[in-house]
C-alpha atoms as a PDB file:
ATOM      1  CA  UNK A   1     172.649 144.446 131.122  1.00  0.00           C
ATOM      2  CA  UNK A   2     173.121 147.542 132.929  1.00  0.00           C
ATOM      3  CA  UNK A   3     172.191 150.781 131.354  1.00  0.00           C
ATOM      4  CA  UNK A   4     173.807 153.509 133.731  1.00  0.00           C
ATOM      5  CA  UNK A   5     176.498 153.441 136.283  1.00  0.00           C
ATOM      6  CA  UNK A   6     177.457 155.962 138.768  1.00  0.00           C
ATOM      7  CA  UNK A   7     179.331 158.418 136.661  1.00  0.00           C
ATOM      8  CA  UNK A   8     182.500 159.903 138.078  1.00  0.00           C
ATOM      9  CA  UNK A   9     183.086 163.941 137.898  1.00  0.00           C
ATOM     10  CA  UNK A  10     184.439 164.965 134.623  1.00  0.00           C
ATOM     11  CA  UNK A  11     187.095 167.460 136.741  1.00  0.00           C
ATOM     12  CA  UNK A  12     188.432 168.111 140.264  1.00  0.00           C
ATOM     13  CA  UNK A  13     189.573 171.516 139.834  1.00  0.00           C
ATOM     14  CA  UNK A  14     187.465 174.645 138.419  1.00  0.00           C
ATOM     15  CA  UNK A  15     189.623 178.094 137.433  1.00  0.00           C
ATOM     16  CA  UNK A  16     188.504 181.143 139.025  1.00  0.00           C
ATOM     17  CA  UNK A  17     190.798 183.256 137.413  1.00  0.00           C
ATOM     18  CA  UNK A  18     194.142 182.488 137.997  1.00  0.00           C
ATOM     19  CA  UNK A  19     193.382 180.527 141.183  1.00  0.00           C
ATOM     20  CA  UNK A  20     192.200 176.353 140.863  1.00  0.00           C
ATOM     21  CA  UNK A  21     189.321 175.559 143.027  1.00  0.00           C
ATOM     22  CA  UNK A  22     189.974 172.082 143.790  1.00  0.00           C
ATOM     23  CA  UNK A  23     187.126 169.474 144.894  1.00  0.00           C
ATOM     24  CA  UNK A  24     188.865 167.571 147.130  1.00  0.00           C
ATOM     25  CA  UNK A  25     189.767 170.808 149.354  1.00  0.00           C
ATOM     26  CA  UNK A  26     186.374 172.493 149.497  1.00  0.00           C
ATOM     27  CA  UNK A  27     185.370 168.687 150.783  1.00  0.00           C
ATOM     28  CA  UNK A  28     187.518 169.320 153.777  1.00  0.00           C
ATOM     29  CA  UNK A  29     186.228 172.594 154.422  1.00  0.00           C
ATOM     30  CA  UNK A  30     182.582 171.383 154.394  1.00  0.00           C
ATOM     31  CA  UNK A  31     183.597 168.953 156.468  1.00  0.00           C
ATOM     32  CA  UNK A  32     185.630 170.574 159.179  1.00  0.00           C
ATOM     33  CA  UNK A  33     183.076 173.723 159.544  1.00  0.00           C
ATOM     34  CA  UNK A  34     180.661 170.671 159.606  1.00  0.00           C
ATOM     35  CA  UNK A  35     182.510 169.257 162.860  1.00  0.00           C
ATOM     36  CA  UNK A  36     182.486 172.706 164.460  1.00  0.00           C
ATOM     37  CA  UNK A  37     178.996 173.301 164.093  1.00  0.00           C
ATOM     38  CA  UNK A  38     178.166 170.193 165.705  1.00  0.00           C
ATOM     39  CA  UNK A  39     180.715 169.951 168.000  1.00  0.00           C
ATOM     40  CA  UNK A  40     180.176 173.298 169.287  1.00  0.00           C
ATOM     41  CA  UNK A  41     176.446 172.651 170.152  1.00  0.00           C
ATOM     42  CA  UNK A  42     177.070 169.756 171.743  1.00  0.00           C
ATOM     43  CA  UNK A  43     179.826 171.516 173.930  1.00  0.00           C
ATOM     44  CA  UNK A  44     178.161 174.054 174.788  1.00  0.00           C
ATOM     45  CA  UNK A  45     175.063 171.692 175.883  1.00  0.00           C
ATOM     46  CA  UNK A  46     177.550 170.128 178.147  1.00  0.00           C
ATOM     47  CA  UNK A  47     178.576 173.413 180.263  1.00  0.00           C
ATOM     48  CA  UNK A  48     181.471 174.778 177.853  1.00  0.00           C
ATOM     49  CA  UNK A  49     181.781 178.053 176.935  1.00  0.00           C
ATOM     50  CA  UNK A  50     180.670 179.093 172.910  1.00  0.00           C
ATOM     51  CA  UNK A  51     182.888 178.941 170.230  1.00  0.00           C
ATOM     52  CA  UNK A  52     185.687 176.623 172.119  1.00  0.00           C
ATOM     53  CA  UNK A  53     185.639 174.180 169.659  1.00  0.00           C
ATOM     54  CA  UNK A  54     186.442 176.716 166.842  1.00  0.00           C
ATOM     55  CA  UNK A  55     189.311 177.956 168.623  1.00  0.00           C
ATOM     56  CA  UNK A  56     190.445 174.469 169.228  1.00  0.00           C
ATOM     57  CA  UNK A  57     190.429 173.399 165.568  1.00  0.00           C
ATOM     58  CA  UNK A  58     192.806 176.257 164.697  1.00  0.00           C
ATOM     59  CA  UNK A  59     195.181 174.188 166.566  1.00  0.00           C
ATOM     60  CA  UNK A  60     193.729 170.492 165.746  1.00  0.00           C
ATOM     61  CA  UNK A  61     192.766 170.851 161.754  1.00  0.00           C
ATOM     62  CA  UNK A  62     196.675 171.254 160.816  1.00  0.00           C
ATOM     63  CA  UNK A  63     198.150 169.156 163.193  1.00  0.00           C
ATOM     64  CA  UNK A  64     194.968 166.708 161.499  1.00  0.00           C
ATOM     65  CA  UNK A  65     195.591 167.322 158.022  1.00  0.00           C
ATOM     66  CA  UNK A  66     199.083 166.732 158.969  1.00  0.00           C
ATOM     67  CA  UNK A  67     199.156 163.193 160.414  1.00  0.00           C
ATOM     68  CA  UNK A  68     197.089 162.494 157.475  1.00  0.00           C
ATOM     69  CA  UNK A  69     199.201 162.895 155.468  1.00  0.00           C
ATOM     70  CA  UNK A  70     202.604 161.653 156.944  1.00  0.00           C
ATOM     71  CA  UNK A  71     200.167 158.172 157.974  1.00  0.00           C
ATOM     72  CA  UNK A  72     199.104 157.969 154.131  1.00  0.00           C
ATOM     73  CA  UNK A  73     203.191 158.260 152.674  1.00  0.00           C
ATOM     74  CA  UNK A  74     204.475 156.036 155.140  1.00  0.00           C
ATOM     75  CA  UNK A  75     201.521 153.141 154.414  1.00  0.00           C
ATOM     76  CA  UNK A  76     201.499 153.858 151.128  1.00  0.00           C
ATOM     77  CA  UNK A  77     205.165 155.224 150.098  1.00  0.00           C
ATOM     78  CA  UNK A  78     205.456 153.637 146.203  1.00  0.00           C
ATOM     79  CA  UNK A  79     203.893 156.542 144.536  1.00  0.00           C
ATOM     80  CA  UNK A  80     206.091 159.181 146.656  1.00  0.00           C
ATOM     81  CA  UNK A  81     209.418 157.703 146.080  1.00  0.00           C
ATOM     82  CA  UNK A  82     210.409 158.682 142.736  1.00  0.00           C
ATOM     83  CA  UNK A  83     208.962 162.213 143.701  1.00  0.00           C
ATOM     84  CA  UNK A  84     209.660 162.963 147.562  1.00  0.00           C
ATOM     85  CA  UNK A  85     208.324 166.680 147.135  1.00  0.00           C
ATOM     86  CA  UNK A  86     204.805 165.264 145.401  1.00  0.00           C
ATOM     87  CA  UNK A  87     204.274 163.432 149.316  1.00  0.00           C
ATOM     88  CA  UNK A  88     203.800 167.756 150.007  1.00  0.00           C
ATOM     89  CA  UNK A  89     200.373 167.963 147.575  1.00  0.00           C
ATOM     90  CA  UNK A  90     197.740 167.028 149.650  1.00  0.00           C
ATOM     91  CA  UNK A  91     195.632 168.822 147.491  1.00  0.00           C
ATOM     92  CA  UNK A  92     195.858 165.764 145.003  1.00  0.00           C
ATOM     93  CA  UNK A  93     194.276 163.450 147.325  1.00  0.00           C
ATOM     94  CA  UNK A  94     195.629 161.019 149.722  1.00  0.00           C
ATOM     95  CA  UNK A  95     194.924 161.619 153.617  1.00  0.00           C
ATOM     96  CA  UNK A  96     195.250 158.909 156.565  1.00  0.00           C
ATOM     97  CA  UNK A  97     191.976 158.720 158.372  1.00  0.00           C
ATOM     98  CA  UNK A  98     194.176 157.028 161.203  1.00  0.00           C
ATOM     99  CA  UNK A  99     196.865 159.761 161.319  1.00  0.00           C
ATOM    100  CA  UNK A 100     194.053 162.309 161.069  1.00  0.00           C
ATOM    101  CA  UNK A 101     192.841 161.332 163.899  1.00  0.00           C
ATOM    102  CA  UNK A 102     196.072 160.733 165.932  1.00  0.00           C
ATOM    103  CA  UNK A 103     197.272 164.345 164.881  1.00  0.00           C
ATOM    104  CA  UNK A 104     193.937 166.210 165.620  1.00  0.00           C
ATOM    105  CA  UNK A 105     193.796 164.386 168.703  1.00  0.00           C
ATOM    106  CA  UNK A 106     196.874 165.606 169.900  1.00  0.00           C
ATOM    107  CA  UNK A 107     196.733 169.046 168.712  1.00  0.00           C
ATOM    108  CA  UNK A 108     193.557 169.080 170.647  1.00  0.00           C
ATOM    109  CA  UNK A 109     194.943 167.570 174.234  1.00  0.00           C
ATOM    110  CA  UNK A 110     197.488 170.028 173.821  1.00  0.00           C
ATOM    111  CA  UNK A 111     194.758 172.778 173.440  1.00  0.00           C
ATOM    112  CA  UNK A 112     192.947 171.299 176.348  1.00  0.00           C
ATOM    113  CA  UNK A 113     195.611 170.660 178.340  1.00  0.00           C
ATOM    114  CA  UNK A 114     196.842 174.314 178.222  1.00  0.00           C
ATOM    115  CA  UNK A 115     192.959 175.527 178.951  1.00  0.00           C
ATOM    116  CA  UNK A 116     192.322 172.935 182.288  1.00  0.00           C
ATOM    117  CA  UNK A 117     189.663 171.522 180.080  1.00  0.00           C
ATOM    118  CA  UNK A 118     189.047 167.929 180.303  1.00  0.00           C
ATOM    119  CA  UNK A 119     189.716 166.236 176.799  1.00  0.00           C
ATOM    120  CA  UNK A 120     187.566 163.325 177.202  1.00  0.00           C
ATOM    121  CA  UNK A 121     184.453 165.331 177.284  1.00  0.00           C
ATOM    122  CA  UNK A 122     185.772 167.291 174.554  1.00  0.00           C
ATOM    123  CA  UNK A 123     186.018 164.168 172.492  1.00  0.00           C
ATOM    124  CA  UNK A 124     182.707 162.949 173.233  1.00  0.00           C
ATOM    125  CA  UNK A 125     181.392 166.587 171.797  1.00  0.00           C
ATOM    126  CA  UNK A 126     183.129 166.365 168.567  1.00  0.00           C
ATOM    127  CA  UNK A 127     182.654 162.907 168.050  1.00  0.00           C
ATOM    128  CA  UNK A 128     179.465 162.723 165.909  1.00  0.00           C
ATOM    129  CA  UNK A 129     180.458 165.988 164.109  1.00  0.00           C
ATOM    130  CA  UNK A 130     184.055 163.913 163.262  1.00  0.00           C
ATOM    131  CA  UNK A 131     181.878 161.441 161.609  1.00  0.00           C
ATOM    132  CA  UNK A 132     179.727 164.011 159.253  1.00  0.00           C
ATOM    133  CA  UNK A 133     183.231 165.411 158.166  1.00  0.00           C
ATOM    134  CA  UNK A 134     184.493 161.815 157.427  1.00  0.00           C
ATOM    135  CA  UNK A 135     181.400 161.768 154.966  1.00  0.00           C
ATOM    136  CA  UNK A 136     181.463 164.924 154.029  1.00  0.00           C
ATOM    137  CA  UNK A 137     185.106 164.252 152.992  1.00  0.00           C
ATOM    138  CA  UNK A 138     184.732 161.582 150.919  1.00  0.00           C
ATOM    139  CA  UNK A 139     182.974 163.396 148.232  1.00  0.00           C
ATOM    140  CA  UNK A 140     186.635 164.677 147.447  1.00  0.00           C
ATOM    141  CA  UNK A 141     187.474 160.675 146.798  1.00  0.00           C
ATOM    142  CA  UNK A 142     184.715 161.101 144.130  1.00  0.00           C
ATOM    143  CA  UNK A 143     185.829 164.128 142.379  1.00  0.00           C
ATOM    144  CA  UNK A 144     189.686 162.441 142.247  1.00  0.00           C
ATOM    145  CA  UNK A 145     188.078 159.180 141.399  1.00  0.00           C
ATOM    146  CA  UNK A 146     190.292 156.943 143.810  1.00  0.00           C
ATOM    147  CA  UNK A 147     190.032 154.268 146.320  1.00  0.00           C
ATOM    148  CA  UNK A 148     187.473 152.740 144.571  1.00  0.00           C
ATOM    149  CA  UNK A 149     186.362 148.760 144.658  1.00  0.00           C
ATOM    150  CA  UNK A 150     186.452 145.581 142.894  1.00  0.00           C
ATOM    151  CA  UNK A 151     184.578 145.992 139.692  1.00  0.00           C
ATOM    152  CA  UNK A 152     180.809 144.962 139.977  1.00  0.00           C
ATOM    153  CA  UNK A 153     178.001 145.024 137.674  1.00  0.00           C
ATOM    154  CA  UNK A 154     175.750 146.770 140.537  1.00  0.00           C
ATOM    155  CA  UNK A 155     173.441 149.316 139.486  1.00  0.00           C
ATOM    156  CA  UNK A 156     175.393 151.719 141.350  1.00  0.00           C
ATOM    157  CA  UNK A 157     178.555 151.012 140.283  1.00  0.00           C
ATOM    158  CA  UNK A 158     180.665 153.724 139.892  1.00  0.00           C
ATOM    159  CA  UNK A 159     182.345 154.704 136.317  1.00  0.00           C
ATOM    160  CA  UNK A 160     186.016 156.044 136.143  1.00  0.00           C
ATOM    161  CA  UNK A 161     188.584 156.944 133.543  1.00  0.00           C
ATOM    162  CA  UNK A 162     189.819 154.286 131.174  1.00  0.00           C
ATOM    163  CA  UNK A 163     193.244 155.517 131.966  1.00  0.00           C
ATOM    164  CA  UNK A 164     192.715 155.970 135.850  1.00  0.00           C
ATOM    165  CA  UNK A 165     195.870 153.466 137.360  1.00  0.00           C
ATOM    166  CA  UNK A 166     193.724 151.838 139.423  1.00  0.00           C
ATOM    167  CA  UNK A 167     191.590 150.801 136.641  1.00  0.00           C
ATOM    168  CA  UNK A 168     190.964 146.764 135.875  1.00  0.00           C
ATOM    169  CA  UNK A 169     190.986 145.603 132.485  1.00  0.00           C
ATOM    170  CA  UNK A 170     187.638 145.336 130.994  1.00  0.00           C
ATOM    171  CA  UNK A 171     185.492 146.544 134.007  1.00  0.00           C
ATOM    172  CA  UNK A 172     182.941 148.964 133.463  1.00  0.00           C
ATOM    173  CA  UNK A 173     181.828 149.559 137.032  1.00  0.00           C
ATOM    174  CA  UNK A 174     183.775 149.816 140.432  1.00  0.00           C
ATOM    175  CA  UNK A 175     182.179 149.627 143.823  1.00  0.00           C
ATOM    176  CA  UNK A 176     181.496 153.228 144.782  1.00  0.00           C
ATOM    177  CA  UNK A 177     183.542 152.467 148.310  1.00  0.00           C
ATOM    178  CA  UNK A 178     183.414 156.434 148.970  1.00  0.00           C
ATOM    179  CA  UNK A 179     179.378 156.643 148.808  1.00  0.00           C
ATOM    180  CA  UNK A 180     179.736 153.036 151.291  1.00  0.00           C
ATOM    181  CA  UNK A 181     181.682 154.837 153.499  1.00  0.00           C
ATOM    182  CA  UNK A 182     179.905 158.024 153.556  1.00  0.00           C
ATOM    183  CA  UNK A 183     176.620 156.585 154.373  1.00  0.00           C
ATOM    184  CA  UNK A 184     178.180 154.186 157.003  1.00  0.00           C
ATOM    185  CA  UNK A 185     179.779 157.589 158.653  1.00  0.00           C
ATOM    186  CA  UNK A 186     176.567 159.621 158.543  1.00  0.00           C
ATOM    187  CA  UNK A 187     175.139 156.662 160.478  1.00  0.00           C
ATOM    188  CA  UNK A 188     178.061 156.531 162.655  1.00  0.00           C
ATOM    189  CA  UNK A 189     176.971 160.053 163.619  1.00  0.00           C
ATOM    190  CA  UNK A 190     173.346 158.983 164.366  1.00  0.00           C
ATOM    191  CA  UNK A 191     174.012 156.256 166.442  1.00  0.00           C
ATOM    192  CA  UNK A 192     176.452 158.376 168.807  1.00  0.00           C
ATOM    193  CA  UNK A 193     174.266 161.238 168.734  1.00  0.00           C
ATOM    194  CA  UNK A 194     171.061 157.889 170.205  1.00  0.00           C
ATOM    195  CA  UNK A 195     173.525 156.770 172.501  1.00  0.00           C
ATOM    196  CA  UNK A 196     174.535 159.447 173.639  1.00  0.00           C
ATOM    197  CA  UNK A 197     170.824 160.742 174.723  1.00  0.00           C
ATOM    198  CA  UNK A 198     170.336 157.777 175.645  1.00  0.00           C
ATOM    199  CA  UNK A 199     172.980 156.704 178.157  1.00  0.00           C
ATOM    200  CA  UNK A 200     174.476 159.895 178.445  1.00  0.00           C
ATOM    201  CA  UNK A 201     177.691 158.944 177.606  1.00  0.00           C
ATOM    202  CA  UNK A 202     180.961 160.720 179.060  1.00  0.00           C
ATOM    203  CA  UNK A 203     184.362 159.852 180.121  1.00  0.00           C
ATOM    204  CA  UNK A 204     185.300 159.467 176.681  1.00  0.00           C
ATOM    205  CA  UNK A 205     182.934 156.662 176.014  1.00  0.00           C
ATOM    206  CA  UNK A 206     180.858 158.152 173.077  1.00  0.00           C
ATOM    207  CA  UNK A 207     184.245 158.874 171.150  1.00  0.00           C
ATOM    208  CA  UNK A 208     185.320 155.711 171.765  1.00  0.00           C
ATOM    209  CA  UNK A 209     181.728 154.245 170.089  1.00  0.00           C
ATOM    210  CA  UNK A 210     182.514 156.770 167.399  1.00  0.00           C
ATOM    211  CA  UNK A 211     185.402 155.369 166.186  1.00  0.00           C
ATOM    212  CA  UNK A 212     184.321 151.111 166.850  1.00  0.00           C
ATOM    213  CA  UNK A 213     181.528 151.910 164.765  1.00  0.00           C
ATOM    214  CA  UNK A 214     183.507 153.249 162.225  1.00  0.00           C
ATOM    215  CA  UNK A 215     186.560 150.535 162.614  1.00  0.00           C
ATOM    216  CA  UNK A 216     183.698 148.152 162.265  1.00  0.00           C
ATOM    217  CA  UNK A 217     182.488 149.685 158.525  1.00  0.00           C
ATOM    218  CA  UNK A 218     186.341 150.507 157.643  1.00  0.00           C
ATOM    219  CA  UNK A 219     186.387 146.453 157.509  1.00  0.00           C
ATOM    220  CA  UNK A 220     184.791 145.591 155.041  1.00  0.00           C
ATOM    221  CA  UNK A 221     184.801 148.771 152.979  1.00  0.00           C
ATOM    222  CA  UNK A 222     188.647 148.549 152.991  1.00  0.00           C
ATOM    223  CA  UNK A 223     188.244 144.838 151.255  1.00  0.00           C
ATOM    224  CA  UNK A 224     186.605 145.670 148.811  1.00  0.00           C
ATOM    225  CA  UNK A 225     189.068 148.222 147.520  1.00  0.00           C
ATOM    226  CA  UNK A 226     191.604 147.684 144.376  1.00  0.00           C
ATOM    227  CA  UNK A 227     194.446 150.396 145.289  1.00  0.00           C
ATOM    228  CA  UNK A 228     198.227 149.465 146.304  1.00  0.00           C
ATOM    229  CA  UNK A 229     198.311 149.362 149.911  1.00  0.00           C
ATOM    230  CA  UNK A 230     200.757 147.678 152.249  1.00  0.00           C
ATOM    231  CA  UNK A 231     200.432 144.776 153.792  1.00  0.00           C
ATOM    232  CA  UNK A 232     200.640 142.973 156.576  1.00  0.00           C
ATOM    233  CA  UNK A 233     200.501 139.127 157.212  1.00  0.00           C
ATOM    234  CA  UNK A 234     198.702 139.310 154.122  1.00  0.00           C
ATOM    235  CA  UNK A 235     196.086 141.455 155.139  1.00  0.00           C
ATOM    236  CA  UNK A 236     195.629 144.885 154.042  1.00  0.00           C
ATOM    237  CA  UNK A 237     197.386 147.261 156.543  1.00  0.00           C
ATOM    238  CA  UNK A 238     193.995 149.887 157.510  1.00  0.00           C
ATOM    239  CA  UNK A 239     192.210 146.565 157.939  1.00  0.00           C
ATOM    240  CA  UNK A 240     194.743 145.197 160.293  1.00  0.00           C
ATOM    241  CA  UNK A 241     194.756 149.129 162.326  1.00  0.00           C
ATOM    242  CA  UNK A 242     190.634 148.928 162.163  1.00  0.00           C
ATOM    243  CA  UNK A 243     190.963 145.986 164.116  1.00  0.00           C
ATOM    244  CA  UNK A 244     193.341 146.795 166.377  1.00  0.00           C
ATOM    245  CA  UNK A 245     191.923 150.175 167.165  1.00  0.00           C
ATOM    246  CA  UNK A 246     188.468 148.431 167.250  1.00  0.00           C
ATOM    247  CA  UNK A 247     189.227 146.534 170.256  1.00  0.00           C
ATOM    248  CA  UNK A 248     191.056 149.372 171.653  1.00  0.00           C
ATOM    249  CA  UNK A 249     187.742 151.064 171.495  1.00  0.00           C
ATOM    250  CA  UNK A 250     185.237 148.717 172.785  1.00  0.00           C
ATOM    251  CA  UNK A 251     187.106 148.011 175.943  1.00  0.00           C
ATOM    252  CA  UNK A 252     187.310 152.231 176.647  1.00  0.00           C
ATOM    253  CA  UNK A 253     183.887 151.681 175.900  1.00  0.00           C
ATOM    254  CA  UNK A 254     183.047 148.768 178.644  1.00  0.00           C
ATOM    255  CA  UNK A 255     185.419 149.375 181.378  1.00  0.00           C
ATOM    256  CA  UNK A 256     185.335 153.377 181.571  1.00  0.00           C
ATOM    257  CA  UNK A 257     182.402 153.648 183.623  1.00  0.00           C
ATOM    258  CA  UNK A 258     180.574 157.043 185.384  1.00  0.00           C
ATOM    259  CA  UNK A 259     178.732 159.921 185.452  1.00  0.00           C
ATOM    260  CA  UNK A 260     179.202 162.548 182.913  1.00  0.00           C
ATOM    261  CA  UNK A 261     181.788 165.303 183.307  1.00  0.00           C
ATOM    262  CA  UNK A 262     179.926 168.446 184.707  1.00  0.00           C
ATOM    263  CA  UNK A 263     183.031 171.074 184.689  1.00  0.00           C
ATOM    264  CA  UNK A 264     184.489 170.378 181.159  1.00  0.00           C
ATOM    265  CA  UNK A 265     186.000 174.045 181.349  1.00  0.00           C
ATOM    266  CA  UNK A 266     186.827 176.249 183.594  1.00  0.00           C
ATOM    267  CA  UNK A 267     185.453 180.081 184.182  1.00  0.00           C
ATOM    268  CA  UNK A 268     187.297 182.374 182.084  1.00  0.00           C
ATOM    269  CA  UNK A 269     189.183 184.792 184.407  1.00  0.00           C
ATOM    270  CA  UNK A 270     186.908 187.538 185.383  1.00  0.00           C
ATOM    271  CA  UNK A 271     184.085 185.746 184.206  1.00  0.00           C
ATOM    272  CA  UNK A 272     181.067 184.930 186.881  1.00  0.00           C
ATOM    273  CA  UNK A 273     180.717 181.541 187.978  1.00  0.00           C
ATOM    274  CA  UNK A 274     177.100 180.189 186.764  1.00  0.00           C
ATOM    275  CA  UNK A 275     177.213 177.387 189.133  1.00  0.00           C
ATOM    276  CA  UNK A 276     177.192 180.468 191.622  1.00  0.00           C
ATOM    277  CA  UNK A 277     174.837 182.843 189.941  1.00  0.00           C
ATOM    278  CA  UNK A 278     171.856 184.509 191.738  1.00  0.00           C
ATOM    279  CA  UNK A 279     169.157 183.481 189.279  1.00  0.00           C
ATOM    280  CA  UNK A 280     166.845 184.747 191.372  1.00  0.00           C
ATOM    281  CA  UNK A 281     166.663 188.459 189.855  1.00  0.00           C
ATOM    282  CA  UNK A 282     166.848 189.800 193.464  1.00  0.00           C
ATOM    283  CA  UNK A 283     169.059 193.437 193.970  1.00  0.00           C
ATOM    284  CA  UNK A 284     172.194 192.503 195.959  1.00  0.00           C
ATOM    285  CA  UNK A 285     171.384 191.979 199.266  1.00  0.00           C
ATOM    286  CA  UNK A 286     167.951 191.352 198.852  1.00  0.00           C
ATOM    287  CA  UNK A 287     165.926 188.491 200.899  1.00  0.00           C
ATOM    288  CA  UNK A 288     165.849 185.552 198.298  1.00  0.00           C
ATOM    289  CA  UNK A 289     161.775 184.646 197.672  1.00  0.00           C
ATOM    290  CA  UNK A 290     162.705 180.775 198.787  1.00  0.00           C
ATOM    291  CA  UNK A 291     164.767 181.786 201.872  1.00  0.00           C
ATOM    292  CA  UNK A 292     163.342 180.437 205.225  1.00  0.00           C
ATOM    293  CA  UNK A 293     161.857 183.266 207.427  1.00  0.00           C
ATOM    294  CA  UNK A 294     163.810 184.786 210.102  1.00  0.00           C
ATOM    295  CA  UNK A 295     162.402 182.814 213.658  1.00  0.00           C
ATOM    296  CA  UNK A 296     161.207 185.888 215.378  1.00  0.00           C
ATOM    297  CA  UNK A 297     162.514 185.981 219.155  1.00  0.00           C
ATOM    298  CA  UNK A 298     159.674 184.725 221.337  1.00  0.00           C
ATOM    299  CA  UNK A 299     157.590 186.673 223.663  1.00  0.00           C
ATOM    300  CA  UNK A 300     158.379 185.888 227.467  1.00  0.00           C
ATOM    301  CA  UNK A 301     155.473 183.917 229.124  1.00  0.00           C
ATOM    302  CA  UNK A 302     154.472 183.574 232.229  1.00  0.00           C
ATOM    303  CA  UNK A 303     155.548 180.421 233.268  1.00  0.00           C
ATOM    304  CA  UNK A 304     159.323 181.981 231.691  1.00  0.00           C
ATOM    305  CA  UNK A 305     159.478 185.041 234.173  1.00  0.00           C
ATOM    306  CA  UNK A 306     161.280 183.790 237.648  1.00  0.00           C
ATOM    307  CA  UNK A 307     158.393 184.233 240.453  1.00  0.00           C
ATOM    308  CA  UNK A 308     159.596 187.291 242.812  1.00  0.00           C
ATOM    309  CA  UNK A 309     161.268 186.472 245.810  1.00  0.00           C
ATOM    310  CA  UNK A 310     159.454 186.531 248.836  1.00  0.00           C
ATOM    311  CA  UNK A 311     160.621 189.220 251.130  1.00  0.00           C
ATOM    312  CA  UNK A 312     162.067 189.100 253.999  1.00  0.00           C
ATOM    313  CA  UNK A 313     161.461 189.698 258.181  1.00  0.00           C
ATOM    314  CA  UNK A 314     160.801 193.399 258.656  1.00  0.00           C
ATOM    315  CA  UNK A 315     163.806 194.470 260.503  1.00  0.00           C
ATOM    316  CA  UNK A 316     161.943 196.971 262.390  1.00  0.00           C
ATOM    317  CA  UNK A 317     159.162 194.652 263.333  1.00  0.00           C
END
């Protein structure tokens, strides 16, 4: 017999005064500032200029959080139509990974697109930081206690509420999915961050590995869970979207072939071009150490100087 589970957070929201601290949003927050760290070192290690990524994610978080949500009403609508306006409380859990990507995406080419930077090697900066913030995120799955498995007698099975409505009759333990998940993401992150040293990875390919490794956990972690979801032929429909987006990914992956991108982003106007700095420390004007020496103008030989003509008859002689 088992003598400890997992135990699930007693609460998901602290008071500070009048304002609730909830779990699930400071898991977000970790997570995105999480992405930006990362994303903007590997950016910047790439030629782009400091703190892009930050001002990209102004623009990319919402438009994230966003599709998130909209994906996770429209797959899973049951709960939301008695209450339309509860589909607004994002705060209570219940975000898309799929939309969240397609939204942050797109607020992100927009970005990009307005900025002449190229998006693909954006993507393949963020991409190992988007997997941290995954993980990092599912700690707010915790604190709500949902999407949990099939009941199991594990020694880290996870404990929730008798009264949770995803509960089964008579279980004790659930499979933790969100601690599956989150390990399976932080390795996500470590095998784009090998490849990526390894191969050096551009043209969108180390994205694209980002998110087949993850389609490829999603799998099997999405089978195991207990929650409503829709369906379709039968299967469960974020299984049926790994899948699809899976394949998606691996042939990006195999036929987008290259060197990496060298000019992600442009100079900023008035900015000096690096590519065209003097990093020589030389005062304007100055003869460069590794310039060739001027060829001096040769000295006139002998054998160069035209012999003197020979004179002519003395006219008086």
């Amino acid at each position: 017999m088992t003598l400890a589970y997992l135990p699930s957070p007693s609460t998901g929201v602290w008071e500070v005064g009048p304002f609730p601290v909830r779990a699930y949003a400071l898991a977000i927050i970790v997570g995105v500032v999480a992405a930006v760290v990362i994303g903007d070192r590997r950016w910047v290690a790439r030629g782009g200029q400091p703190g892009t990524v930050a001002d990209v994610a102004t623009y990319a978080v919402p438009a994230g959080i966003v599709g998130a949500r909209v994906y996770h009403v429209v797959t899973s609508p049951g709960p939301y139509l008695d209450d339309p306006i509860s589909a607004l409380y994002v705060w209570e859990g219940g975000l898309g990974i799929w939309g969240g990507i397609a939204g942050g995406a797109l607020g992100a080419w927009l970005v990009c697109r307005r900025r002449g930077m190229r998006f693909a090697a954006f993507a393949d900066a963020l991409a190992p930081g988007l997997a941290v913030a995954q993980a990092v995120g599912r700690l707010g799955n915790w604190f709500n206690q949902e999407l949990f498995g099939r009941p199991t007698t594990l020694p880290w099975g996870l404990e929730v509420d008798a009264d949770n409505p995803d509960a089964v009759t008579g279980a004790e333990a659930y499979h933790p999915t969100f601690l599956y998940e989150l390990l399976w993401n932080l390795g996500v992150a470590a095998l784009v961050v090998w490849a990526d040293r390894r191969w050096r990875l551009g043209r969108g390919r180390a994205f694209a590995l980002y998110v087949a490794a993850y389609c490829a956990g999603r799998v099997w972690i999405e089978a195991l869970r207990v929650d409503d979801a829709e369906r379709f032929f039968g299967v469960r429909l974020n299984v049926f979207v790994s899948v699809v987006v899976a394949v998606l990914a691996v042939a990006w992956l195999v036929t987008r072939r290259g060197p990496r991108e060298t000019d992600v982003q442009p100079v900023p106007d008035g900015a000096e071009d690096p590519s065209a700095a003097d990093t020589t420390g030389a005062a304007p004007g100055a003869a460069r150490a590794d310039a060739p020496a001027p060829v001096p103008h040769a000295e006139a030989r002998a054998d160069d100087v035209p012999p003197p003509s020979r004179p002519g008859p003395d006219p008086a002689g």
